[in-house]
C-alpha atoms as a PDB file:
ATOM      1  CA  UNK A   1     -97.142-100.949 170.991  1.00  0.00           C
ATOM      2  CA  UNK A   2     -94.490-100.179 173.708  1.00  0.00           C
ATOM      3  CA  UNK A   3     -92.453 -97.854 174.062  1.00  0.00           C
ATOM      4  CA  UNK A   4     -88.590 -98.103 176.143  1.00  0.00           C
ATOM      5  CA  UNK A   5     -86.600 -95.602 178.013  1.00  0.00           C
ATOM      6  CA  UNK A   6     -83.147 -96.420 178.837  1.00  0.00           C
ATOM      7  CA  UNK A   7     -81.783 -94.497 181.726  1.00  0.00           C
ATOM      8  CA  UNK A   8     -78.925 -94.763 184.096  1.00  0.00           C
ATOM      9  CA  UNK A   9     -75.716 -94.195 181.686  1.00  0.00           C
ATOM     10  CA  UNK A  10     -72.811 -92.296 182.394  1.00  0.00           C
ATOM     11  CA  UNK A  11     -69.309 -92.017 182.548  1.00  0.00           C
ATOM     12  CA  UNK A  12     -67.011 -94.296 185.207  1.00  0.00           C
ATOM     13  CA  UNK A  13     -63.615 -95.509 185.577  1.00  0.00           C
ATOM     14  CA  UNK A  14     -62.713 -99.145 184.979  1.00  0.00           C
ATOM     15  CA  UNK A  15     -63.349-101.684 187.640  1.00  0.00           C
ATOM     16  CA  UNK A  16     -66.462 -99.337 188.298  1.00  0.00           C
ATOM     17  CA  UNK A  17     -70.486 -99.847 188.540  1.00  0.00           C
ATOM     18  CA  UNK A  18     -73.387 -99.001 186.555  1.00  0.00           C
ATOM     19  CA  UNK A  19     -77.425 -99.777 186.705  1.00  0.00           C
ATOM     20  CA  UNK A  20     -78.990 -99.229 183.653  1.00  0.00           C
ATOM     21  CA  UNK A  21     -82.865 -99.450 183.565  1.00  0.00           C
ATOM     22  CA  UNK A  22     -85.502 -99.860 181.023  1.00  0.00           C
ATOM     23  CA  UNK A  23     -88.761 -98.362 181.681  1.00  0.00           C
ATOM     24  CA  UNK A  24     -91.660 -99.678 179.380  1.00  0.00           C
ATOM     25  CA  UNK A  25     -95.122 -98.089 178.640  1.00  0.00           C
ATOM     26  CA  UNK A  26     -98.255-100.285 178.477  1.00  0.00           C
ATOM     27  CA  UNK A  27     -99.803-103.506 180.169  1.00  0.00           C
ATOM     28  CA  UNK A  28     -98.317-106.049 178.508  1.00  0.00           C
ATOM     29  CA  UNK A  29     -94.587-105.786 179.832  1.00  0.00           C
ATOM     30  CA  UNK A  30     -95.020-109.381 180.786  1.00  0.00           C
ATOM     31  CA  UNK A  31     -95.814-110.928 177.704  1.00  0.00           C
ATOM     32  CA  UNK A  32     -92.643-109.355 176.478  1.00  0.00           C
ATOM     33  CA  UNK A  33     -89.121-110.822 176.672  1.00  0.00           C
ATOM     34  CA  UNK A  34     -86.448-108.450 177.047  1.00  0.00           C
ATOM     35  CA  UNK A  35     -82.707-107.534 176.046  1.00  0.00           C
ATOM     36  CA  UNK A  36     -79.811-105.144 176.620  1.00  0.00           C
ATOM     37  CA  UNK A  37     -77.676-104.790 173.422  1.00  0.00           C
ATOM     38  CA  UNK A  38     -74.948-102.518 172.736  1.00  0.00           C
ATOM     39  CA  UNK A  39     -73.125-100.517 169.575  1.00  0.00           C
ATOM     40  CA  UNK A  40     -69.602 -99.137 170.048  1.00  0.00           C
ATOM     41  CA  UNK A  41     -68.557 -96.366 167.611  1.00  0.00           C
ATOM     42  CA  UNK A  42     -67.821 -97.848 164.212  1.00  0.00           C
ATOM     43  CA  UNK A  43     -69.047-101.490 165.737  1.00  0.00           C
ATOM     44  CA  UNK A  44     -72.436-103.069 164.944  1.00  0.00           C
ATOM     45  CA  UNK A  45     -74.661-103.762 167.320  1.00  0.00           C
ATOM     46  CA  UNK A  46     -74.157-107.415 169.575  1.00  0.00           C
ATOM     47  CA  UNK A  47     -76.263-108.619 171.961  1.00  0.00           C
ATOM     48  CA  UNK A  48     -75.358-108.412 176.066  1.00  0.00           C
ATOM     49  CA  UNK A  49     -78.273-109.966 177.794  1.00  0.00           C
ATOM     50  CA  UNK A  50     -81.538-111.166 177.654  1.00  0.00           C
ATOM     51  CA  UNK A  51     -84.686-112.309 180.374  1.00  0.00           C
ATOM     52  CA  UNK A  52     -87.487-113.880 179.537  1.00  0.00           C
ATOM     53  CA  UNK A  53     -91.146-113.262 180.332  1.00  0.00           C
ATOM     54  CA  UNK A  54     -90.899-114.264 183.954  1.00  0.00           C
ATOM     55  CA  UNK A  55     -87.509-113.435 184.807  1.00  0.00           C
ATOM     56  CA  UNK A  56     -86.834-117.200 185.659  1.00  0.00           C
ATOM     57  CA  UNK A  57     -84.028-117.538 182.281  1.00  0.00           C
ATOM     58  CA  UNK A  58     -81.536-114.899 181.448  1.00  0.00           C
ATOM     59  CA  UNK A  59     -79.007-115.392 178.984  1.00  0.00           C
ATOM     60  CA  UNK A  60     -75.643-113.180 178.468  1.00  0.00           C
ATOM     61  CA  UNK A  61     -72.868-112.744 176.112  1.00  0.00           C
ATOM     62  CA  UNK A  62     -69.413-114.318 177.134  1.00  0.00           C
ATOM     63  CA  UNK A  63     -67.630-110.803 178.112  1.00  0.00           C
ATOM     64  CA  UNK A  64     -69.805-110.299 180.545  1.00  0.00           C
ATOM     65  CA  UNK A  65     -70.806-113.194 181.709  1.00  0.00           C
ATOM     66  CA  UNK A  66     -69.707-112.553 185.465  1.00  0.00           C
ATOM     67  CA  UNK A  67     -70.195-109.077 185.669  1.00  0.00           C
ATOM     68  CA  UNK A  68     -73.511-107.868 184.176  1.00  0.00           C
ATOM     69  CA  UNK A  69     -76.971-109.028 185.824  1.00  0.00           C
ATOM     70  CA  UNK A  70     -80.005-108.568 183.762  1.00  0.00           C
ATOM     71  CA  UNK A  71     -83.462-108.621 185.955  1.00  0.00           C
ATOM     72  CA  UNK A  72     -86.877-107.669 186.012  1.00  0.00           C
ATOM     73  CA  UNK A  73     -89.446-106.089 188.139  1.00  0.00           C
ATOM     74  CA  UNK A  74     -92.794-106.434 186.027  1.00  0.00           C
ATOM     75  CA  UNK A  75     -94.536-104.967 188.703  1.00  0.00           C
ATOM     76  CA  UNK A  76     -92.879-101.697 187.841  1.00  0.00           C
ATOM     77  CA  UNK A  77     -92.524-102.068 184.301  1.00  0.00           C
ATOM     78  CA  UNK A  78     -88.853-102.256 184.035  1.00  0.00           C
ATOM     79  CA  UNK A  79     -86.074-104.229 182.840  1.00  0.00           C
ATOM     80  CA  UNK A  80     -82.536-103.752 184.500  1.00  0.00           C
ATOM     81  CA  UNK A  81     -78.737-103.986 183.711  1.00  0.00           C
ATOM     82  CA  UNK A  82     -76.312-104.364 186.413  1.00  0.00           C
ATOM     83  CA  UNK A  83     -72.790-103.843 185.354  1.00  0.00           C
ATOM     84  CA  UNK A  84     -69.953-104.385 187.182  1.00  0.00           C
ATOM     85  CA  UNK A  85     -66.463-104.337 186.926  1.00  0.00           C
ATOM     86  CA  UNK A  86     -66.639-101.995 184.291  1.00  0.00           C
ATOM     87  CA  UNK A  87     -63.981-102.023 181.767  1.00  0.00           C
ATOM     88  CA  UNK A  88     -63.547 -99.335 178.484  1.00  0.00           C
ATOM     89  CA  UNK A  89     -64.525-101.996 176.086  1.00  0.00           C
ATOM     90  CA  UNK A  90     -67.653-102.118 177.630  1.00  0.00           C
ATOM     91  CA  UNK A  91     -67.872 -98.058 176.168  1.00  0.00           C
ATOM     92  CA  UNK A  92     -71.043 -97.829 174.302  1.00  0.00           C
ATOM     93  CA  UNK A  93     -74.432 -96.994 173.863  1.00  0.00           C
ATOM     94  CA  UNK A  94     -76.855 -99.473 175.465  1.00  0.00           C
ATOM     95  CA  UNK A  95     -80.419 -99.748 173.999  1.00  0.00           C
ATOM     96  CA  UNK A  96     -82.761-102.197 175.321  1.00  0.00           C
ATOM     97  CA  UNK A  97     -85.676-104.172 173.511  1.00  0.00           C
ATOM     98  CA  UNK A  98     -88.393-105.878 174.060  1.00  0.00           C
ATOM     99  CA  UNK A  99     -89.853-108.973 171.721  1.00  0.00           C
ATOM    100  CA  UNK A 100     -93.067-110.628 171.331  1.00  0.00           C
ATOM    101  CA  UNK A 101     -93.263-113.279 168.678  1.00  0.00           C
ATOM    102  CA  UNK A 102     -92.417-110.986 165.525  1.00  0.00           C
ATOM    103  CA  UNK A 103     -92.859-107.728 167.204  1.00  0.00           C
ATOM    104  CA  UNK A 104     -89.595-106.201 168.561  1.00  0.00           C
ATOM    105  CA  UNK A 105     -89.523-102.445 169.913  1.00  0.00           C
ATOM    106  CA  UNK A 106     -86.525-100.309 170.876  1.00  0.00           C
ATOM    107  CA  UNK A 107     -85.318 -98.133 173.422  1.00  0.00           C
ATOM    108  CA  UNK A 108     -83.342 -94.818 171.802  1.00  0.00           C
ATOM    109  CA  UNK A 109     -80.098 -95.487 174.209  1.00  0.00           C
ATOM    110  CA  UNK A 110     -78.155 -94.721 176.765  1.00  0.00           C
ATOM    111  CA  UNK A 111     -74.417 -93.941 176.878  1.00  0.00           C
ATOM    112  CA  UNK A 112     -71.872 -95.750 178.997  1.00  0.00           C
ATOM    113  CA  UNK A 113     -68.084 -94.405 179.025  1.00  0.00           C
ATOM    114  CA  UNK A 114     -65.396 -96.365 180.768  1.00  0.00           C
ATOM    115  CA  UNK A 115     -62.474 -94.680 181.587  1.00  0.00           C
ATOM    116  CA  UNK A 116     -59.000 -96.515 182.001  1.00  0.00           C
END
């Protein structure tokens, strides 16, 4: 099993920069490959990004394509979000997950707030 903590929310004004991380517990990190999704209030949740096991394919949703960067360090057992250019559509709460054939685990969240 593995467990995710999201970290690195806050609140920013548009235009600004965020890194969100995603620490993982256990060995395996790097059989796992991993994703940043988000839910606005009153929104489902949509995907934003996604790495694979290596880090060599990442894949992102077309509003951020751009300005997010998703990486990896599986050294350190962490999965990363780099946002920039912020804007306050991007407001949300950002939970990351990690997937293994049918297993998928989830982070609990982190809020982001983007100020005009």
């Amino acid at each position: 099993q593995v467990q995710l903590v999201e970290s690195g929310g806050g609140l920013v004004q548009a235009g600004g920069s965020l890194r969100l991380s995603c620490a993982a517990s256990g060995r395996t990190f790097s059989s796992y490959a991993m994703g940043w999704f988000r839910q606005a209030p009153g929104k489902e949740r949509e995907f934003v990004a996604a790495i694979d096991r290596t880090g060599g394919t990442t894949k992102y949703t077309d509003s951020v394509k751009g300005r997010f960067t998703i990486s990896r360090d599986n050294a350190k057992n962490t999965v990363y979000l780099q946002m920039n250019g912020l804007k306050p559509e991007d407001t949300a709460v950002y939970y990351c997950n990690a997937v293994s054939g049918r297993m998928i685990y989830w982070g609990q969240g982190t809020q982001v707030t983007v100020s005009p």
